[in-house]
PDB file of N, CA and C in Angstrom:
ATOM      1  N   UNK A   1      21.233  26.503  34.906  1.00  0.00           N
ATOM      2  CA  UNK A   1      21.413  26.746  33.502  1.00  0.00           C
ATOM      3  C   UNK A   1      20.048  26.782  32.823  1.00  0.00           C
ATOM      4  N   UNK A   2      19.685  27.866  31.933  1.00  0.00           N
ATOM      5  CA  UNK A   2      18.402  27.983  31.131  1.00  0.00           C
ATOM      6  C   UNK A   2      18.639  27.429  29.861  1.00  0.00           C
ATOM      7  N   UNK A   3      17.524  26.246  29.869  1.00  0.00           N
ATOM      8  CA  UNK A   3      17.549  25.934  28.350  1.00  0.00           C
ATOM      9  C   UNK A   3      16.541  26.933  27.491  1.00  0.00           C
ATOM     10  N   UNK A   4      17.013  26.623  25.843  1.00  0.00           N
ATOM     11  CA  UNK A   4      16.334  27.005  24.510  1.00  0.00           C
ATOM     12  C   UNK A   4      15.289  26.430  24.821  1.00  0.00           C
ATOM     13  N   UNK A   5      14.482  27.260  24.824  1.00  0.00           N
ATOM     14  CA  UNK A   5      12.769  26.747  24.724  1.00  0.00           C
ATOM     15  C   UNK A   5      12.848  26.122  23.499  1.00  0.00           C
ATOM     16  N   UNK A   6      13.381  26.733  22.261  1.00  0.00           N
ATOM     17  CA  UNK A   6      13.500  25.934  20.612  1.00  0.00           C
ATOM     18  C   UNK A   6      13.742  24.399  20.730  1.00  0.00           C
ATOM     19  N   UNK A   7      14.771  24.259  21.716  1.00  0.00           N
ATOM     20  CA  UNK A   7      15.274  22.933  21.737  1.00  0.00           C
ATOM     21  C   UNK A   7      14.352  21.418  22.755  1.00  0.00           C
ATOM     22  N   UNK A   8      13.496  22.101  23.267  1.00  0.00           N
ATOM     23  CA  UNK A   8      12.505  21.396  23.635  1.00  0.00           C
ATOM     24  C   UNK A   8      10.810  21.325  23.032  1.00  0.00           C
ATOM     25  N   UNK A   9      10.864  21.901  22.464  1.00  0.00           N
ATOM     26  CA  UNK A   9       9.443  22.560  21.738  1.00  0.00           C
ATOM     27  C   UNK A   9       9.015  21.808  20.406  1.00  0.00           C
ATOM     28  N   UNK A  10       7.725  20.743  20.360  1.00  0.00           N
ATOM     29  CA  UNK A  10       7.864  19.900  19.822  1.00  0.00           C
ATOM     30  C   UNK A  10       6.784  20.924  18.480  1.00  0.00           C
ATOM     31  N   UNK A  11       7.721  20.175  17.050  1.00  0.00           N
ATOM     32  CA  UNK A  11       6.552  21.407  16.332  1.00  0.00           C
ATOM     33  C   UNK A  11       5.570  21.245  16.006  1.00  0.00           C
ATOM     34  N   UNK A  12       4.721  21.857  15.619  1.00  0.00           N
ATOM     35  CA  UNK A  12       3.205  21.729  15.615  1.00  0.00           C
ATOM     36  C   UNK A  12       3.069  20.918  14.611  1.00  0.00           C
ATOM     37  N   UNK A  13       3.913  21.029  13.070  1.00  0.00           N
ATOM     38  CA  UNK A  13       3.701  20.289  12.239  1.00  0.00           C
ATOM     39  C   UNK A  13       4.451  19.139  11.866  1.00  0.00           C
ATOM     40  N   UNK A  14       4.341  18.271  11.683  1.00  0.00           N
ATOM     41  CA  UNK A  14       5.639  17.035  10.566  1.00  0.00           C
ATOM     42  C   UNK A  14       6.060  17.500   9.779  1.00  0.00           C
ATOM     43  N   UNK A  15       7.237  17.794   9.601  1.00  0.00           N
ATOM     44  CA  UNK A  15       7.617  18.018   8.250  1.00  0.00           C
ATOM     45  C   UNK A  15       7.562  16.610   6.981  1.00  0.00           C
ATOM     46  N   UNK A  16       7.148  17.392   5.903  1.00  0.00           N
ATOM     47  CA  UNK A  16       7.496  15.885   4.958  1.00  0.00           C
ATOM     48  C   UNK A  16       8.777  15.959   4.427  1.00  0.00           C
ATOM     49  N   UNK A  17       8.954  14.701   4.145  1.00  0.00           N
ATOM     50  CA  UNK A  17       9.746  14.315   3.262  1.00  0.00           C
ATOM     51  C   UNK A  17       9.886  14.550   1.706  1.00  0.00           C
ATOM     52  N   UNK A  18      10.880  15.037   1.516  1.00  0.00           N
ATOM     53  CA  UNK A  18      11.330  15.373  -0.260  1.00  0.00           C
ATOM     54  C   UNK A  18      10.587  14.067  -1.108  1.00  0.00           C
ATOM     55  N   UNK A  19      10.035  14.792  -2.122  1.00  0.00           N
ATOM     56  CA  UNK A  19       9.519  13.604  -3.079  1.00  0.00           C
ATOM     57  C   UNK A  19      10.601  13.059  -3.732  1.00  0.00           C
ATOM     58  N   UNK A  20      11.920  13.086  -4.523  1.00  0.00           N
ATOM     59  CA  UNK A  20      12.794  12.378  -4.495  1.00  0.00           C
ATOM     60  C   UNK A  20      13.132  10.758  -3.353  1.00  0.00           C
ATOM     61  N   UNK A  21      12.451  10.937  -2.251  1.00  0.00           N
ATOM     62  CA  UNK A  21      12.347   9.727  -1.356  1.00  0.00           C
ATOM     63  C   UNK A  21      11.744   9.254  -1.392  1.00  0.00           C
ATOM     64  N   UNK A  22      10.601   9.348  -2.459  1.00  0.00           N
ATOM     65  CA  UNK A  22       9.383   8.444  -2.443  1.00  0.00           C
ATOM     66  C   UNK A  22       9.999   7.769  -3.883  1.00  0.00           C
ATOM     67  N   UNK A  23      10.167   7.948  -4.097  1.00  0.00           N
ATOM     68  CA  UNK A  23      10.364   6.838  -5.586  1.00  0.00           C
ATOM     69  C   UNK A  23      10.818   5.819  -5.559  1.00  0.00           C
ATOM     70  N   UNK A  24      11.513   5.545  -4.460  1.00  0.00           N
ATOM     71  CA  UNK A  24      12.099   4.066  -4.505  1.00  0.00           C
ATOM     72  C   UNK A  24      10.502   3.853  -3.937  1.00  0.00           C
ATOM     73  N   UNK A  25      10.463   4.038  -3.154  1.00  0.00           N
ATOM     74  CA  UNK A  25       8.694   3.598  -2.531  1.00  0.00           C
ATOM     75  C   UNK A  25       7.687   2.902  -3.592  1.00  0.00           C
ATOM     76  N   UNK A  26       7.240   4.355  -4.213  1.00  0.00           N
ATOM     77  CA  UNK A  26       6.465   3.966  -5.292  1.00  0.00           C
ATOM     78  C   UNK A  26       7.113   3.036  -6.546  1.00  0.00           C
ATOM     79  N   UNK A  27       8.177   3.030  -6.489  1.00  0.00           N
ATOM     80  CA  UNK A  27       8.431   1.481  -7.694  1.00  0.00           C
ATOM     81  C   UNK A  27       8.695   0.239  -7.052  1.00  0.00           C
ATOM     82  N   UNK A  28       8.716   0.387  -5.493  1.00  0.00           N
ATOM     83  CA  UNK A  28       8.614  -1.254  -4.979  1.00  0.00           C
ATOM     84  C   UNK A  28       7.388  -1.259  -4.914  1.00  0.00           C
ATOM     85  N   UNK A  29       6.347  -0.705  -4.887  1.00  0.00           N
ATOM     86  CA  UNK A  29       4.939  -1.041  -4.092  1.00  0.00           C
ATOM     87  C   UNK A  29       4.153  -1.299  -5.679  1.00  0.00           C
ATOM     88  N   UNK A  30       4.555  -0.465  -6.389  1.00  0.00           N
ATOM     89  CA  UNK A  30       4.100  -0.532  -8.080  1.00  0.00           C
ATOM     90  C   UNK A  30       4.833  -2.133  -8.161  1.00  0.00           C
ATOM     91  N   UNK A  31       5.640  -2.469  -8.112  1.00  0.00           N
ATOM     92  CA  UNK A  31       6.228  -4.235  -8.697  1.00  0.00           C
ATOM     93  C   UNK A  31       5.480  -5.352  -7.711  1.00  0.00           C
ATOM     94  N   UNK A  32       5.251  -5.102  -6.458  1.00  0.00           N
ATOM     95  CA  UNK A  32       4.277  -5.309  -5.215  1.00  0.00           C
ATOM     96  C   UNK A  32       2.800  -5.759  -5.775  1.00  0.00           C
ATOM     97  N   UNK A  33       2.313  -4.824  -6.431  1.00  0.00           N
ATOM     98  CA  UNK A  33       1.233  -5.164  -6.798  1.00  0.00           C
ATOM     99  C   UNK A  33       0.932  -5.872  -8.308  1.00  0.00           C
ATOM    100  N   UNK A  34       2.404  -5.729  -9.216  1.00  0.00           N
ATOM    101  CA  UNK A  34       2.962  -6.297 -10.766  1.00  0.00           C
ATOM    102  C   UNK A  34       2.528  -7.620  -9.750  1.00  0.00           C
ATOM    103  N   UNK A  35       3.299  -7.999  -8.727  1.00  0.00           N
ATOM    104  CA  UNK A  35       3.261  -9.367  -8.764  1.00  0.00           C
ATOM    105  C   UNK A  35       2.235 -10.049  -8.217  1.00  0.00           C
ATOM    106  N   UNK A  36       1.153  -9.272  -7.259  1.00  0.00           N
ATOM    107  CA  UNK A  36      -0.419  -9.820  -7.181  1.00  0.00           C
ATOM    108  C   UNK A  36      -1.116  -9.729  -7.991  1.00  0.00           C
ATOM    109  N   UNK A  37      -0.660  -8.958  -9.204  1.00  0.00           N
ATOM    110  CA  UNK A  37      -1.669  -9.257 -10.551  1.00  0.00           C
ATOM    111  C   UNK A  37      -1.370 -10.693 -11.165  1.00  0.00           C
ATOM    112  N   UNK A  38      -0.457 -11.028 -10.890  1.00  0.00           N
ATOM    113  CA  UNK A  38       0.577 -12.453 -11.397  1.00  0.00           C
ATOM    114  C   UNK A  38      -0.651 -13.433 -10.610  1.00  0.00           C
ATOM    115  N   UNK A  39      -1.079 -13.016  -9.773  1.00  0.00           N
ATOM    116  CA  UNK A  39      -1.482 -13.984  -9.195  1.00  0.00           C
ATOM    117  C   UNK A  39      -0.706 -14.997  -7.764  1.00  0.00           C
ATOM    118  N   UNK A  40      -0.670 -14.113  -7.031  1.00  0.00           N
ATOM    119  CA  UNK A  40       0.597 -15.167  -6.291  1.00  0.00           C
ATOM    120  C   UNK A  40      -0.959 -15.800  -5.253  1.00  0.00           C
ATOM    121  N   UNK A  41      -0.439 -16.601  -4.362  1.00  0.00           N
ATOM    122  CA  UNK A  41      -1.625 -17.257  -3.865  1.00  0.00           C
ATOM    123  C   UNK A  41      -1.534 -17.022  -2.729  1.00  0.00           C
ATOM    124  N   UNK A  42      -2.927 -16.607  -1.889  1.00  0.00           N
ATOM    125  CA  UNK A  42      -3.574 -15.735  -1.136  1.00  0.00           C
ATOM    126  C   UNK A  42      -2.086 -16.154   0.278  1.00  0.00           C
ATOM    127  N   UNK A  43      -1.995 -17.326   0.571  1.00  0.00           N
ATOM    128  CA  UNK A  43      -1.049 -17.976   1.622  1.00  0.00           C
ATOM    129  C   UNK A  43      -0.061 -16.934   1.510  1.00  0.00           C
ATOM    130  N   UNK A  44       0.302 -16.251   0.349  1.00  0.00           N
ATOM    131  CA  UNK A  44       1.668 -15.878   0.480  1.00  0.00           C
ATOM    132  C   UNK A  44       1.661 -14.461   0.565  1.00  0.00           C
ATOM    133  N   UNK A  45       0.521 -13.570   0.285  1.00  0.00           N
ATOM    134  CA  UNK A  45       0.620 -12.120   0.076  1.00  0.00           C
ATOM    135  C   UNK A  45       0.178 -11.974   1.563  1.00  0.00           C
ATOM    136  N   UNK A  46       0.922 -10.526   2.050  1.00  0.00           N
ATOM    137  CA  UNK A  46       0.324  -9.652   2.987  1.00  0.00           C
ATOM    138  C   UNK A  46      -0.963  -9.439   2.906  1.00  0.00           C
ATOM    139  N   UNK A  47      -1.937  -9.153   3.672  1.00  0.00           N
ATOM    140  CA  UNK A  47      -3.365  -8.860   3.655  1.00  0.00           C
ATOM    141  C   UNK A  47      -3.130  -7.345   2.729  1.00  0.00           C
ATOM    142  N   UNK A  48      -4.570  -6.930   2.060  1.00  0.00           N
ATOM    143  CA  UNK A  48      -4.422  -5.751   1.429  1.00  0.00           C
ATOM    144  C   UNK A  48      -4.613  -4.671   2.268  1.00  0.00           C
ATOM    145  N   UNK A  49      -4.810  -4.403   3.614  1.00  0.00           N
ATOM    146  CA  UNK A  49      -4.806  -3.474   4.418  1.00  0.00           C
ATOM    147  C   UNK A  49      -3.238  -3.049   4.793  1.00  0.00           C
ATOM    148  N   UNK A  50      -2.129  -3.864   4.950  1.00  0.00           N
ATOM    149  CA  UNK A  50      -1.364  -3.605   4.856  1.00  0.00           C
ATOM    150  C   UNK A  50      -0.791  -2.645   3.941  1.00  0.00           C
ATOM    151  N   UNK A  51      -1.064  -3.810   2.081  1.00  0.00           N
ATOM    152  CA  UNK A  51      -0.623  -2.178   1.450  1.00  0.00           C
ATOM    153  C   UNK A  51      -1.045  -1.133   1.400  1.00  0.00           C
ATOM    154  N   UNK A  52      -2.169  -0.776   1.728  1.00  0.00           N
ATOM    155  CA  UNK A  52      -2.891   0.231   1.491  1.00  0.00           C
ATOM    156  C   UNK A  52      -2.577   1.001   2.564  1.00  0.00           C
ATOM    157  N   UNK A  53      -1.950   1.079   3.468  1.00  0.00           N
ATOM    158  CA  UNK A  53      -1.491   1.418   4.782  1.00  0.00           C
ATOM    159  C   UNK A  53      -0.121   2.218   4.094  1.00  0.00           C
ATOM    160  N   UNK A  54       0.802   1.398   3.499  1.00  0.00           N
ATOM    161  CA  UNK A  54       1.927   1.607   2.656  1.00  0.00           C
ATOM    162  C   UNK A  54       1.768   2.916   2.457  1.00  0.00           C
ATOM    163  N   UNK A  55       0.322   2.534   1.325  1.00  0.00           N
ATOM    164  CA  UNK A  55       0.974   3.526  -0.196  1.00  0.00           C
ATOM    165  C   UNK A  55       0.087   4.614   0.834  1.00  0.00           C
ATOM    166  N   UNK A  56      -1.132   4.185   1.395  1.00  0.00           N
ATOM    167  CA  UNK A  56      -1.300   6.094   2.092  1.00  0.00           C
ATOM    168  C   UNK A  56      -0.049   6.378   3.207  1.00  0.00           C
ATOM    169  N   UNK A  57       0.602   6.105   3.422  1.00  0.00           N
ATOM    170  CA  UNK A  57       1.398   6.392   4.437  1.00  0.00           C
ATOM    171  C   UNK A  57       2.515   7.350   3.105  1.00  0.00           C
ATOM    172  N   UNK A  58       3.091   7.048   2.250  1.00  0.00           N
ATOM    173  CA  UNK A  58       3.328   7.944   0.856  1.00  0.00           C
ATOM    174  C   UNK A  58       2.686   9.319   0.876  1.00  0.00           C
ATOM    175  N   UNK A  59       1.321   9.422   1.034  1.00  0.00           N
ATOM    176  CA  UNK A  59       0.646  10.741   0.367  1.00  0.00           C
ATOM    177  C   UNK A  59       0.911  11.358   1.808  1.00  0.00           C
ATOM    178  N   UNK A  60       0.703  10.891   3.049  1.00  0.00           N
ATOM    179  CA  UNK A  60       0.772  11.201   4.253  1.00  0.00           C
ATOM    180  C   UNK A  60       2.202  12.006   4.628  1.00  0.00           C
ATOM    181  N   UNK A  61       3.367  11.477   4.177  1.00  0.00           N
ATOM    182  CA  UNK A  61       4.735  11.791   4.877  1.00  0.00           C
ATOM    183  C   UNK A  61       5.491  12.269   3.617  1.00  0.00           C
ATOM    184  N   UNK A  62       5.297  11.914   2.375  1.00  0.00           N
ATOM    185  CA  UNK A  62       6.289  12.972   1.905  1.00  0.00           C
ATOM    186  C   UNK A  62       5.227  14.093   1.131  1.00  0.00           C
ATOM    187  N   UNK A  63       6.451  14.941   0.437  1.00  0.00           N
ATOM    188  CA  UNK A  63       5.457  15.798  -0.468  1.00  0.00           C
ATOM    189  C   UNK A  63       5.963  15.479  -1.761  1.00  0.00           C
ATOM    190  N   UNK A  64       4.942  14.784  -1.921  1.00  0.00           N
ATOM    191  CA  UNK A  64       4.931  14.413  -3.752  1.00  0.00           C
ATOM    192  C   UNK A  64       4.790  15.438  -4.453  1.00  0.00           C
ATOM    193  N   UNK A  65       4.974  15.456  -5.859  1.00  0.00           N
ATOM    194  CA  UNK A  65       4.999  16.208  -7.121  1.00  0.00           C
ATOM    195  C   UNK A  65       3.232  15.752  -7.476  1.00  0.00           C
ATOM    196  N   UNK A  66       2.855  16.516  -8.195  1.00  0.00           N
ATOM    197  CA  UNK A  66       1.610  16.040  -8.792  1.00  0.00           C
ATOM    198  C   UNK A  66       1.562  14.551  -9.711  1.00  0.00           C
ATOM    199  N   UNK A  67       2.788  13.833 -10.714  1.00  0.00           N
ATOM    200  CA  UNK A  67       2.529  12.766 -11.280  1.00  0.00           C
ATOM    201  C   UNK A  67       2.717  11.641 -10.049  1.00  0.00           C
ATOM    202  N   UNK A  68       3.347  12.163  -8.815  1.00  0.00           N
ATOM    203  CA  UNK A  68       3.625  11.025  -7.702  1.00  0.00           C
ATOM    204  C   UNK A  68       2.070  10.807  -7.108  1.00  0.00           C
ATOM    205  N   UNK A  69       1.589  11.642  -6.885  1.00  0.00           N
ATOM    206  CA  UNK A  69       0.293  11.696  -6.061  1.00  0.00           C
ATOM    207  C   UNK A  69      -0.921  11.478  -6.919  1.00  0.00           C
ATOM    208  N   UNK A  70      -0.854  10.980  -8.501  1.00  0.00           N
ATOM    209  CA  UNK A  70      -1.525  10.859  -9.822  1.00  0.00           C
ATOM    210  C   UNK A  70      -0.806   8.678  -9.561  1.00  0.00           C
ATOM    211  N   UNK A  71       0.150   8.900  -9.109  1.00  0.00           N
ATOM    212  CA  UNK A  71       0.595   7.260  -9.254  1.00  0.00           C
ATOM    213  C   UNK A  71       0.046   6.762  -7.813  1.00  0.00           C
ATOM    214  N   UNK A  72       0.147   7.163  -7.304  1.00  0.00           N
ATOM    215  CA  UNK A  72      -0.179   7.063  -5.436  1.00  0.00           C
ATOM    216  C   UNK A  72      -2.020   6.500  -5.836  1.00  0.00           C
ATOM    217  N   UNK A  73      -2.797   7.579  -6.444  1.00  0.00           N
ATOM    218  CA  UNK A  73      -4.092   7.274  -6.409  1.00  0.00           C
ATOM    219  C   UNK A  73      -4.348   6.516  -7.487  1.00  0.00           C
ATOM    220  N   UNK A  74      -3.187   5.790  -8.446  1.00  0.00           N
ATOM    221  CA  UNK A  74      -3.454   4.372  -9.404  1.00  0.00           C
ATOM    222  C   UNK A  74      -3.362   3.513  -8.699  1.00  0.00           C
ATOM    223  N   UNK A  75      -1.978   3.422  -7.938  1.00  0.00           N
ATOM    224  CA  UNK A  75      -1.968   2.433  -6.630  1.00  0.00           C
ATOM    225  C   UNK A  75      -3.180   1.713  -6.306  1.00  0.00           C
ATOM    226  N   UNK A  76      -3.482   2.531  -5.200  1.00  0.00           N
ATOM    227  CA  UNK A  76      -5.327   2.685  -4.309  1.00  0.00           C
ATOM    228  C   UNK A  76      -5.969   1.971  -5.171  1.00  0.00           C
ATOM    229  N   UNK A  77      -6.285   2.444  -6.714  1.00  0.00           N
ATOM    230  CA  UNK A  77      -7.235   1.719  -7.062  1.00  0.00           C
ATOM    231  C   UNK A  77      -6.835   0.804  -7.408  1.00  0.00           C
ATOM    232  N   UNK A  78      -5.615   0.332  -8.383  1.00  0.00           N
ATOM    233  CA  UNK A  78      -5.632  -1.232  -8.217  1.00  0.00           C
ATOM    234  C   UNK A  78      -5.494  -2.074  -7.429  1.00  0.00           C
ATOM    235  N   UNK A  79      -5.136  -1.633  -6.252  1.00  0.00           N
ATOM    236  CA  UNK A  79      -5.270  -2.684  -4.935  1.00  0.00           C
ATOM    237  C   UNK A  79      -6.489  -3.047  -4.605  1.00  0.00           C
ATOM    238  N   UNK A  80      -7.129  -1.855  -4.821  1.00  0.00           N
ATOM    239  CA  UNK A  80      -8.820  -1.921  -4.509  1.00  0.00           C
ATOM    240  C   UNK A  80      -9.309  -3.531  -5.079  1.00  0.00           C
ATOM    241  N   UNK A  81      -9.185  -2.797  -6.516  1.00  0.00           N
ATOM    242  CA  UNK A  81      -9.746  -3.934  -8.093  1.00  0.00           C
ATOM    243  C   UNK A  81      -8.584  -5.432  -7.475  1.00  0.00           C
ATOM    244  N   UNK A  82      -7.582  -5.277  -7.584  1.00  0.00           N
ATOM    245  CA  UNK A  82      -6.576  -6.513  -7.051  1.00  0.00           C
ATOM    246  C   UNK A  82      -6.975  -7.414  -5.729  1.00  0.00           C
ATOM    247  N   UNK A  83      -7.742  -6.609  -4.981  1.00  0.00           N
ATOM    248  CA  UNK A  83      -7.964  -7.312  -3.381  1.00  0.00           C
ATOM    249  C   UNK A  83      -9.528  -7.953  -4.336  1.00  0.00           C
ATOM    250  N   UNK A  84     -10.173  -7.167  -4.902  1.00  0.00           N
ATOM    251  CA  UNK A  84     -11.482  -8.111  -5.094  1.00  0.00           C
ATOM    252  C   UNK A  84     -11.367  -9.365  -5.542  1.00  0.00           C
ATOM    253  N   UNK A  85     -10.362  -8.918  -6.912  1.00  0.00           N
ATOM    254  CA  UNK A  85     -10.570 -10.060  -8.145  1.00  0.00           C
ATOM    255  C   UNK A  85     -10.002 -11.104  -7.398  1.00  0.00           C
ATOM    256  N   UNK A  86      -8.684 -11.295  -6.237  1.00  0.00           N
ATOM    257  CA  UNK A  86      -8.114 -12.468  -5.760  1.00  0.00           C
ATOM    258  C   UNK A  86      -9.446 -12.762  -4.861  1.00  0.00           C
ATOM    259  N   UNK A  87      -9.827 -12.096  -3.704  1.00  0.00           N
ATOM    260  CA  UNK A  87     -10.748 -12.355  -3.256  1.00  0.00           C
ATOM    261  C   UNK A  87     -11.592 -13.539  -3.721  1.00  0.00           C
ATOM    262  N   UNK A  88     -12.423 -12.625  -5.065  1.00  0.00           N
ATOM    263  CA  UNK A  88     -13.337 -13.659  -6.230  1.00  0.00           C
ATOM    264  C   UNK A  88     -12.098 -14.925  -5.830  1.00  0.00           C
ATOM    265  N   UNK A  89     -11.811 -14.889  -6.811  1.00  0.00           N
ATOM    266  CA  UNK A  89     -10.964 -16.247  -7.049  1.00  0.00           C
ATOM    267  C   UNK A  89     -10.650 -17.422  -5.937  1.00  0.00           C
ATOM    268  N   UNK A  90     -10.325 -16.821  -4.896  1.00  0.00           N
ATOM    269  CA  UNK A  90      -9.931 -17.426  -3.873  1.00  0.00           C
ATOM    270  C   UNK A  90     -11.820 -18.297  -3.138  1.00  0.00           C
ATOM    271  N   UNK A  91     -12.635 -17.497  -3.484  1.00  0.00           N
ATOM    272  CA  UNK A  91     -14.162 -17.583  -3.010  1.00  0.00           C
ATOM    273  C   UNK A  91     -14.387 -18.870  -3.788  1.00  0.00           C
ATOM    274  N   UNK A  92     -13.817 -18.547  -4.970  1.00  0.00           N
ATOM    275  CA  UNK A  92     -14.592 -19.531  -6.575  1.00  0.00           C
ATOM    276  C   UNK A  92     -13.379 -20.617  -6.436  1.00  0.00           C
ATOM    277  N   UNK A  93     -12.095 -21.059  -5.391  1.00  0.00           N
ATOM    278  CA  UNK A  93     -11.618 -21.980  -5.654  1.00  0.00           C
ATOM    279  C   UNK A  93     -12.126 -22.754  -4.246  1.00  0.00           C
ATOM    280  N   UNK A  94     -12.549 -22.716  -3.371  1.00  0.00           N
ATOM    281  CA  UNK A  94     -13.022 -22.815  -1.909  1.00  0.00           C
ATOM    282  C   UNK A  94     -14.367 -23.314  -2.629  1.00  0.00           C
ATOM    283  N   UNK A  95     -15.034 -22.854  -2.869  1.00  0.00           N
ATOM    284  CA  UNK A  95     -16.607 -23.414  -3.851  1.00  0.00           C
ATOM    285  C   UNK A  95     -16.035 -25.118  -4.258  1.00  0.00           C
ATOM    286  N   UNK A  96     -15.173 -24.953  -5.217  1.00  0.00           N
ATOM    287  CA  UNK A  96     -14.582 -25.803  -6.010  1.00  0.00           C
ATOM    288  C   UNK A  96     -14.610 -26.985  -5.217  1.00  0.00           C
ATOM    289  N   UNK A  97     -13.378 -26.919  -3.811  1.00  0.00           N
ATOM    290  CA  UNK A  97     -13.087 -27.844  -3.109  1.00  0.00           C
ATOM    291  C   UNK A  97     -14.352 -28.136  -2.287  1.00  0.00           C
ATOM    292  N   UNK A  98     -14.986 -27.561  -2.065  1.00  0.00           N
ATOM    293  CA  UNK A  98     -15.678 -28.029  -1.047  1.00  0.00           C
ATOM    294  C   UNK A  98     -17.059 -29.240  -1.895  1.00  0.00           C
ATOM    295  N   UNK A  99     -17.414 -28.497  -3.158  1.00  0.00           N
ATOM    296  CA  UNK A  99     -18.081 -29.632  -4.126  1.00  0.00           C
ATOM    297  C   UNK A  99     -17.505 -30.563  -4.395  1.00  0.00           C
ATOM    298  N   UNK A 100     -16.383 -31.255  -4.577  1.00  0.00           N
ATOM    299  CA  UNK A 100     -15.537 -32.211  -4.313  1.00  0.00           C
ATOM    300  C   UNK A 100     -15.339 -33.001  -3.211  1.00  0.00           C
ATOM    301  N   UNK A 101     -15.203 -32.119  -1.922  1.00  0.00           N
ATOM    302  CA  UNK A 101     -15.680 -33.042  -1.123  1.00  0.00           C
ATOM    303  C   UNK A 101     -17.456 -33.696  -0.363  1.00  0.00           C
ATOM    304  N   UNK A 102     -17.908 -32.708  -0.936  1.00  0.00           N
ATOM    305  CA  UNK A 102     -19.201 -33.268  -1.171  1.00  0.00           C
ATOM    306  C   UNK A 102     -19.631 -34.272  -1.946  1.00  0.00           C
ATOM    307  N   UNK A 103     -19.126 -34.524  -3.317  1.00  0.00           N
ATOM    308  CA  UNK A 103     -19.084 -35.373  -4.237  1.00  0.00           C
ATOM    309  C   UNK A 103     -18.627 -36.921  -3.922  1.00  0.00           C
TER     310      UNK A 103
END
């Protein structure tokens, strides 16, 4: 029996995904980062390589509309600005303790 070459033939490209499927995406990962602006403490968040893995994995697999791929690259940067400022903080509370126990 001859098979469909079609039916074995892997395609050259990925297709993406409808931007309608990204929106649940982009409003969990948008409340995701609502709540590391909150401040949650370093113990409890995913590392920021993770999200950032996320939200490019978004621009990567579906095909966004232009305001999706305009929210996609707000994302990026506040994770960017979000990974520093906890960073800082987390640096400047470690300072703290450790003069204390020096003290």
């Amino acid at each position: 029996m001859k098979r469909n070459a079609n039916a074995t033939a892997v395609p050259a490209f990925r297709q993406r995904r409808p931007a309608q499927l990204a929106e649940r995406e982009l409003i969990h990962l948008e409340m995701v980062l609502a709540s590391l602006a909150e401040g949650s403490p370093a113990s409890e968040r995913l590392p920021a390589r993770y999200w950032d893995m996320r939200i490019s994995r978004l621009d990567a697999e579906y095909d966004l509309v232009p305001s999706q791929s305009q929210r996609v690259a707000s994302l990026q940067r506040k994770l960017a600005l979000l990974d520093n400022a906890l960073d800082s903080a987390a640096d400047a509370q470690e300072g703290q303790e450790s003069r204390r126990v020096a003290a």
